[in-house]
N, C-alpha and C. Protein backbone atom coordinates (compact mmCIF):
# COMPACT_ATOMS: atom_id res chain seq x y z
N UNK A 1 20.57 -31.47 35.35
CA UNK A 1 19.23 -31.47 35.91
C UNK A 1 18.79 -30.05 36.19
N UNK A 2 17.60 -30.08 35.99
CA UNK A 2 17.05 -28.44 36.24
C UNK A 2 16.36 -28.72 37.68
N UNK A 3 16.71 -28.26 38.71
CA UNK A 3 16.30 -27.97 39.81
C UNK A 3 15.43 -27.06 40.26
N UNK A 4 15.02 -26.33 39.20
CA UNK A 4 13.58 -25.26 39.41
C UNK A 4 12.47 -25.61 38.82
N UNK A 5 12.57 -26.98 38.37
CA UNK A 5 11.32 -27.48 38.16
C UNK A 5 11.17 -28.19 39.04
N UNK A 6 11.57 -28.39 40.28
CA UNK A 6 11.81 -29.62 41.58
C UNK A 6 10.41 -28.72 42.60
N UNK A 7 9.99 -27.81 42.23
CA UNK A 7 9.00 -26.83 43.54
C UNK A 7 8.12 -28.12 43.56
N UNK A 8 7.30 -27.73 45.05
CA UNK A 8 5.88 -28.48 45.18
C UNK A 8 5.02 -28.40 43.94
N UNK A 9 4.33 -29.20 44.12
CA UNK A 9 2.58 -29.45 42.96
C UNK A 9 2.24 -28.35 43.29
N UNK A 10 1.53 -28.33 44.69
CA UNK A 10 0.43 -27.55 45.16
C UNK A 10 1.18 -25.73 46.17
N UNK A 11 0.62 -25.42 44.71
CA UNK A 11 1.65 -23.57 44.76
C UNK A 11 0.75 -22.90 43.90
N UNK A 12 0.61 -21.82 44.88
CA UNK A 12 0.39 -20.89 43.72
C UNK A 12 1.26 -20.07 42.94
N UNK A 13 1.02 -19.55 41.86
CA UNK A 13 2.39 -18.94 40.52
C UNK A 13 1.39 -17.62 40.91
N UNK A 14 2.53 -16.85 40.99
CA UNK A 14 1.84 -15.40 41.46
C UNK A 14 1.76 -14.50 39.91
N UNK A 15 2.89 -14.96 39.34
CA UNK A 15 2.75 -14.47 38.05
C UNK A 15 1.44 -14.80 36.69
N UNK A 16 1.09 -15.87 37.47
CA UNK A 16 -0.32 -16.44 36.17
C UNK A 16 -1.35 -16.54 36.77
N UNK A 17 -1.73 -15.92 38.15
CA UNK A 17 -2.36 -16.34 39.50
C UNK A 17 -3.25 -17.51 38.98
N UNK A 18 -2.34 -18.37 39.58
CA UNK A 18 -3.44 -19.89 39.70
C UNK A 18 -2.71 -20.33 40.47
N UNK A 19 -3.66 -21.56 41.02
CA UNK A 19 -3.05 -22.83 41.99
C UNK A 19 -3.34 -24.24 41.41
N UNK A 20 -2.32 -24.56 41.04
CA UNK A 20 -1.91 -25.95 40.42
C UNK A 20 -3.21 -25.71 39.22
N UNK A 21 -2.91 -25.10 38.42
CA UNK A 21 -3.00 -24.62 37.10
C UNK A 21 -4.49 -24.08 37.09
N UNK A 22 -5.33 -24.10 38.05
CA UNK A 22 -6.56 -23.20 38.62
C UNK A 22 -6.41 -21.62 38.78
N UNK A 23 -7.11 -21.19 37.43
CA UNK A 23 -7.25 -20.00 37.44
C UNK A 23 -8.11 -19.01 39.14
N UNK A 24 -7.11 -18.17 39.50
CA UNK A 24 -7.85 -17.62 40.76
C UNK A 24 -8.76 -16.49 40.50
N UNK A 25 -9.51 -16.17 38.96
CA UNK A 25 -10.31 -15.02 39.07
C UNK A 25 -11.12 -16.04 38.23
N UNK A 26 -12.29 -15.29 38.14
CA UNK A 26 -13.49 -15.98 36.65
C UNK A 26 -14.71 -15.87 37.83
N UNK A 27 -15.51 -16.72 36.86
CA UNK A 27 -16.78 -17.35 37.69
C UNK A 27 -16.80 -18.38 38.87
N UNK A 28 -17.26 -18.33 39.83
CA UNK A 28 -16.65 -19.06 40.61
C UNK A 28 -18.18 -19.76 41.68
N UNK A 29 -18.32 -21.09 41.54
CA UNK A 29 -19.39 -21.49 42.11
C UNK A 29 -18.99 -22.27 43.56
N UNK A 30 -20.37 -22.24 44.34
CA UNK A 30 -19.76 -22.77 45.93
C UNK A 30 -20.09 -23.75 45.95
N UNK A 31 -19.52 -24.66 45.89
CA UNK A 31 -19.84 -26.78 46.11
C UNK A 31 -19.65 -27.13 47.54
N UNK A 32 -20.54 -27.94 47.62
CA UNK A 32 -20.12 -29.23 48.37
C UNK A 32 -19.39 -30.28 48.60
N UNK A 33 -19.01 -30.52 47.42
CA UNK A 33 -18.59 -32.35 46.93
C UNK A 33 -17.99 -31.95 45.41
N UNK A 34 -17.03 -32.54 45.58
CA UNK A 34 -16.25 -32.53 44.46
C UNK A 34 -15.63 -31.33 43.85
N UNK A 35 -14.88 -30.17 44.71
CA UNK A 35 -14.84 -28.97 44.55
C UNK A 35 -13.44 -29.22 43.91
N UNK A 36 -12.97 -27.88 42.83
CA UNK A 36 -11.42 -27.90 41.78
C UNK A 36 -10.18 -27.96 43.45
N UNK A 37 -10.78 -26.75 44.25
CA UNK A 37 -10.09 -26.38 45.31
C UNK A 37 -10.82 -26.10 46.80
N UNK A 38 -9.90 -26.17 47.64
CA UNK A 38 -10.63 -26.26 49.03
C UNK A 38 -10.30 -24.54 49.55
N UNK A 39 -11.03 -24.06 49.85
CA UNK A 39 -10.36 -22.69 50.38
C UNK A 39 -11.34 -22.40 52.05
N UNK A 40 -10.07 -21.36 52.89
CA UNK A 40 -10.28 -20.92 54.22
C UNK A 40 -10.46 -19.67 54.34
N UNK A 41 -11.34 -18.74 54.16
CA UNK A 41 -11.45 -17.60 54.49
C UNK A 41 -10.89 -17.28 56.33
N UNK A 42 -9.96 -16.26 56.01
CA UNK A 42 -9.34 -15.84 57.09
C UNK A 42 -8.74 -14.38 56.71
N UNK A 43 -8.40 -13.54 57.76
CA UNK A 43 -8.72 -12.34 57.99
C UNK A 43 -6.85 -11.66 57.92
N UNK A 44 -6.05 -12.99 58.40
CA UNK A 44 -4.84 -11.85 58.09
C UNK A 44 -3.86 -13.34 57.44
N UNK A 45 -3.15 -12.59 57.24
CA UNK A 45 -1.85 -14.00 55.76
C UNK A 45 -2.62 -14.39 55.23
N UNK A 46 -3.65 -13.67 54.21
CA UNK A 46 -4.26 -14.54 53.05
C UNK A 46 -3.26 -14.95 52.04
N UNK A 47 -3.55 -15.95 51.11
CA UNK A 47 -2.83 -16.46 49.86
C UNK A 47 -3.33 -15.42 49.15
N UNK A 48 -4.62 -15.47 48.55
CA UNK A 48 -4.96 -14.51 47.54
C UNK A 48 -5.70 -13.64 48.19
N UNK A 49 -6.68 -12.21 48.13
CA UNK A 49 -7.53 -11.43 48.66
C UNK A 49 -8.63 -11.54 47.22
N UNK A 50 -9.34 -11.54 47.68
CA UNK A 50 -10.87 -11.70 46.66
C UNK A 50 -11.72 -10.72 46.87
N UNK A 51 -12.05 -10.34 45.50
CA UNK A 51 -13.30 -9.24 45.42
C UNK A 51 -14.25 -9.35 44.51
N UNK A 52 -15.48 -10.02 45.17
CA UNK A 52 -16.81 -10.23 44.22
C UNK A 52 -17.39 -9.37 43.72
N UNK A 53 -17.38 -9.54 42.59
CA UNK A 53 -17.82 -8.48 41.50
C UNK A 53 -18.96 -9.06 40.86
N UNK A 54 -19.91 -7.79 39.80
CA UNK A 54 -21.09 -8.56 39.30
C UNK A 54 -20.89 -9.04 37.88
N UNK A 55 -19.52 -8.58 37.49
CA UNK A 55 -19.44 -8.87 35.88
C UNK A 55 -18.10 -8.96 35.46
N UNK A 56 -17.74 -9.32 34.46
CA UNK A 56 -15.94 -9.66 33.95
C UNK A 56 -15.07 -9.22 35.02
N UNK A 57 -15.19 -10.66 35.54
CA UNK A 57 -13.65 -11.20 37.18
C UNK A 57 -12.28 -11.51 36.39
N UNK A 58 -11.90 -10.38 35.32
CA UNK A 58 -10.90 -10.63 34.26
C UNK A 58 -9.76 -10.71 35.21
N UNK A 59 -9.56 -10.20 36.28
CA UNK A 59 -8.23 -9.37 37.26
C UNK A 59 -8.08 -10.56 38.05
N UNK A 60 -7.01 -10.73 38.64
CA UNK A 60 -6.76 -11.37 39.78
C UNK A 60 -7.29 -11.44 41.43
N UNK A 61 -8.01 -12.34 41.76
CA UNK A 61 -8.48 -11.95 42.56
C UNK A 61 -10.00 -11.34 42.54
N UNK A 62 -10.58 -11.48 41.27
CA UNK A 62 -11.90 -11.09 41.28
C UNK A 62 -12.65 -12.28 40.25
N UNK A 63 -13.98 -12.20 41.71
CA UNK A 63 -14.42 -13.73 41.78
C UNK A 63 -15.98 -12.97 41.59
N UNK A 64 -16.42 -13.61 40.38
CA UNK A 64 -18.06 -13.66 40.29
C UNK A 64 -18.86 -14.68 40.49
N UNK A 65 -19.70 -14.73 41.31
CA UNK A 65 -20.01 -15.95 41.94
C UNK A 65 -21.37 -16.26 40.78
N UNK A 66 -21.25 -17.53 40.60
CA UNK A 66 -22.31 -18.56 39.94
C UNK A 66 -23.23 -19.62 40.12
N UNK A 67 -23.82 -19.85 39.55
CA UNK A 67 -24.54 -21.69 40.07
C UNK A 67 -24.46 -21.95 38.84
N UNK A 68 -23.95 -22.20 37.46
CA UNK A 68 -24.08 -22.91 36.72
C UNK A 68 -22.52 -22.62 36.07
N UNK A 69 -22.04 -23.48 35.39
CA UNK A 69 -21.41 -22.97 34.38
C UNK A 69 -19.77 -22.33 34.85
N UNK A 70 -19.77 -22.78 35.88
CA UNK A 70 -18.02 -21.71 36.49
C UNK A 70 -16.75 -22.28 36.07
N UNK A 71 -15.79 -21.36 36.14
CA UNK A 71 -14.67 -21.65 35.75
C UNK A 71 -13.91 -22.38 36.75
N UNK A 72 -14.26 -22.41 38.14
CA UNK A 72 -13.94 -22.86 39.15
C UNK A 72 -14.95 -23.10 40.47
N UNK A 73 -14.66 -24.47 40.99
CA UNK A 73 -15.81 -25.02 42.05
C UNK A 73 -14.65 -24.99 43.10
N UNK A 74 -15.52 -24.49 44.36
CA UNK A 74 -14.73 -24.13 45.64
C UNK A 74 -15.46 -24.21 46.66
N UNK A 75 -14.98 -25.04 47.74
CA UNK A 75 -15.41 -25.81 49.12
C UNK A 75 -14.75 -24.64 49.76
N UNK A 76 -15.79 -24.49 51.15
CA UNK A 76 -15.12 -23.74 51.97
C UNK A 76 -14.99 -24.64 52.72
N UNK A 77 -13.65 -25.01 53.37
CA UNK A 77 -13.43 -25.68 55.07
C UNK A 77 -12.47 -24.64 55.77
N UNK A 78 -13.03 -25.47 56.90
CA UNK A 78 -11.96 -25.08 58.38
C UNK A 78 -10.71 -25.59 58.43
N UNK A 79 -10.40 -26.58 57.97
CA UNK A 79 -8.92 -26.89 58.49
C UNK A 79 -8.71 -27.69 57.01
N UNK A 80 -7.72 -27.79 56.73
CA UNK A 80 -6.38 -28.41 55.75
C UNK A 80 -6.78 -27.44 54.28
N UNK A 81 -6.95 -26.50 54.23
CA UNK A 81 -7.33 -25.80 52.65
C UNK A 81 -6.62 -25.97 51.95
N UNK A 82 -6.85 -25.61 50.67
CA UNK A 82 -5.00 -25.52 49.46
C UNK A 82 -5.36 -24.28 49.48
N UNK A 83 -5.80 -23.23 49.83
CA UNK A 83 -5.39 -21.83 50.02
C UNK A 83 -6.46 -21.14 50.74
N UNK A 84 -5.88 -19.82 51.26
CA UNK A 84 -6.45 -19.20 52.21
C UNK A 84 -6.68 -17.45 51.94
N UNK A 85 -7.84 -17.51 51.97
CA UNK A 85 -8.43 -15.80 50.99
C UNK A 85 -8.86 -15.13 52.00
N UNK A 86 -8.63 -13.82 51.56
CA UNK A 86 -9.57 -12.70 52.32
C UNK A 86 -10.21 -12.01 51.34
N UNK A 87 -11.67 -11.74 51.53
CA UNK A 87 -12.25 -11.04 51.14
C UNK A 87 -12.34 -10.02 51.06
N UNK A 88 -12.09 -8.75 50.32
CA UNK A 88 -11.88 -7.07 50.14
C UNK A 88 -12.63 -6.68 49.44
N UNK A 89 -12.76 -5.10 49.62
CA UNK A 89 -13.60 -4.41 48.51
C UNK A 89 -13.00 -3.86 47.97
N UNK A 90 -11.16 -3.97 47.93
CA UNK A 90 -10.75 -3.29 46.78
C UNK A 90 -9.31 -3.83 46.57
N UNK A 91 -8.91 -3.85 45.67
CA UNK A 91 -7.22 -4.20 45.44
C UNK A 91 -7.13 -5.68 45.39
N UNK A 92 -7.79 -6.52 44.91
CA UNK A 92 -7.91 -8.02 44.79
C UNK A 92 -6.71 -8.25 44.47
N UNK A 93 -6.05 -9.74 44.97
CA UNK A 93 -5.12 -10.48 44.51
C UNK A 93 -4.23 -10.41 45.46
N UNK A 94 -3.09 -11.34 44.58
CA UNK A 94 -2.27 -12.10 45.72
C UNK A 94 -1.39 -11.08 46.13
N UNK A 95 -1.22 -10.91 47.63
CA UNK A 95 0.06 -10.01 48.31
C UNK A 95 1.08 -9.97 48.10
């Protein structure tokens, strides 16, 4: 038996930055209802650090925000997130 395929679902891979196969850079639109992922903006132990940019979010951690068309839909809540970001103006991505 391979026992390193035994990790949780819900992880992020720091090496491909995604969470449960959700790319963490691209276009990225703000939903209400029916979002890919739930995220908590908070200020210290972020999961990933994010930096909105106006054009190719190729890097980790860099999020261009949209209303049509995104690579990823994201709810902000207060309590139970699947990950938790801080926002920066420089050095995006996961710690």
């Amino acid at each position: 038996m391979n026992f390193s395929l035994a990790q949780t679902e819900d992880q992020i891979n720091k090496k491909e930055c995604t969470y449960n196969g959700f790319t963490l850079h691209g276009k990225i639109q703000f939903v209400e209802s029916f979002p890919d992922i739930t995220i908590k903006v908070e200020e210290s132990f972020p999961d990933i650090e994010v930096k909105i940019v106006d054009s190719f979010p190729d890097e980790c951690g860099e999020w261009q925000i949209v209303d049509s068309f995104p690579d990823l839909k994201v709810k902000i809540v207060e309590s139970f997130p699947d990950i938790k970001i801080k926002f920066v103006e420089s050095f995006p991505g996961i710690p």
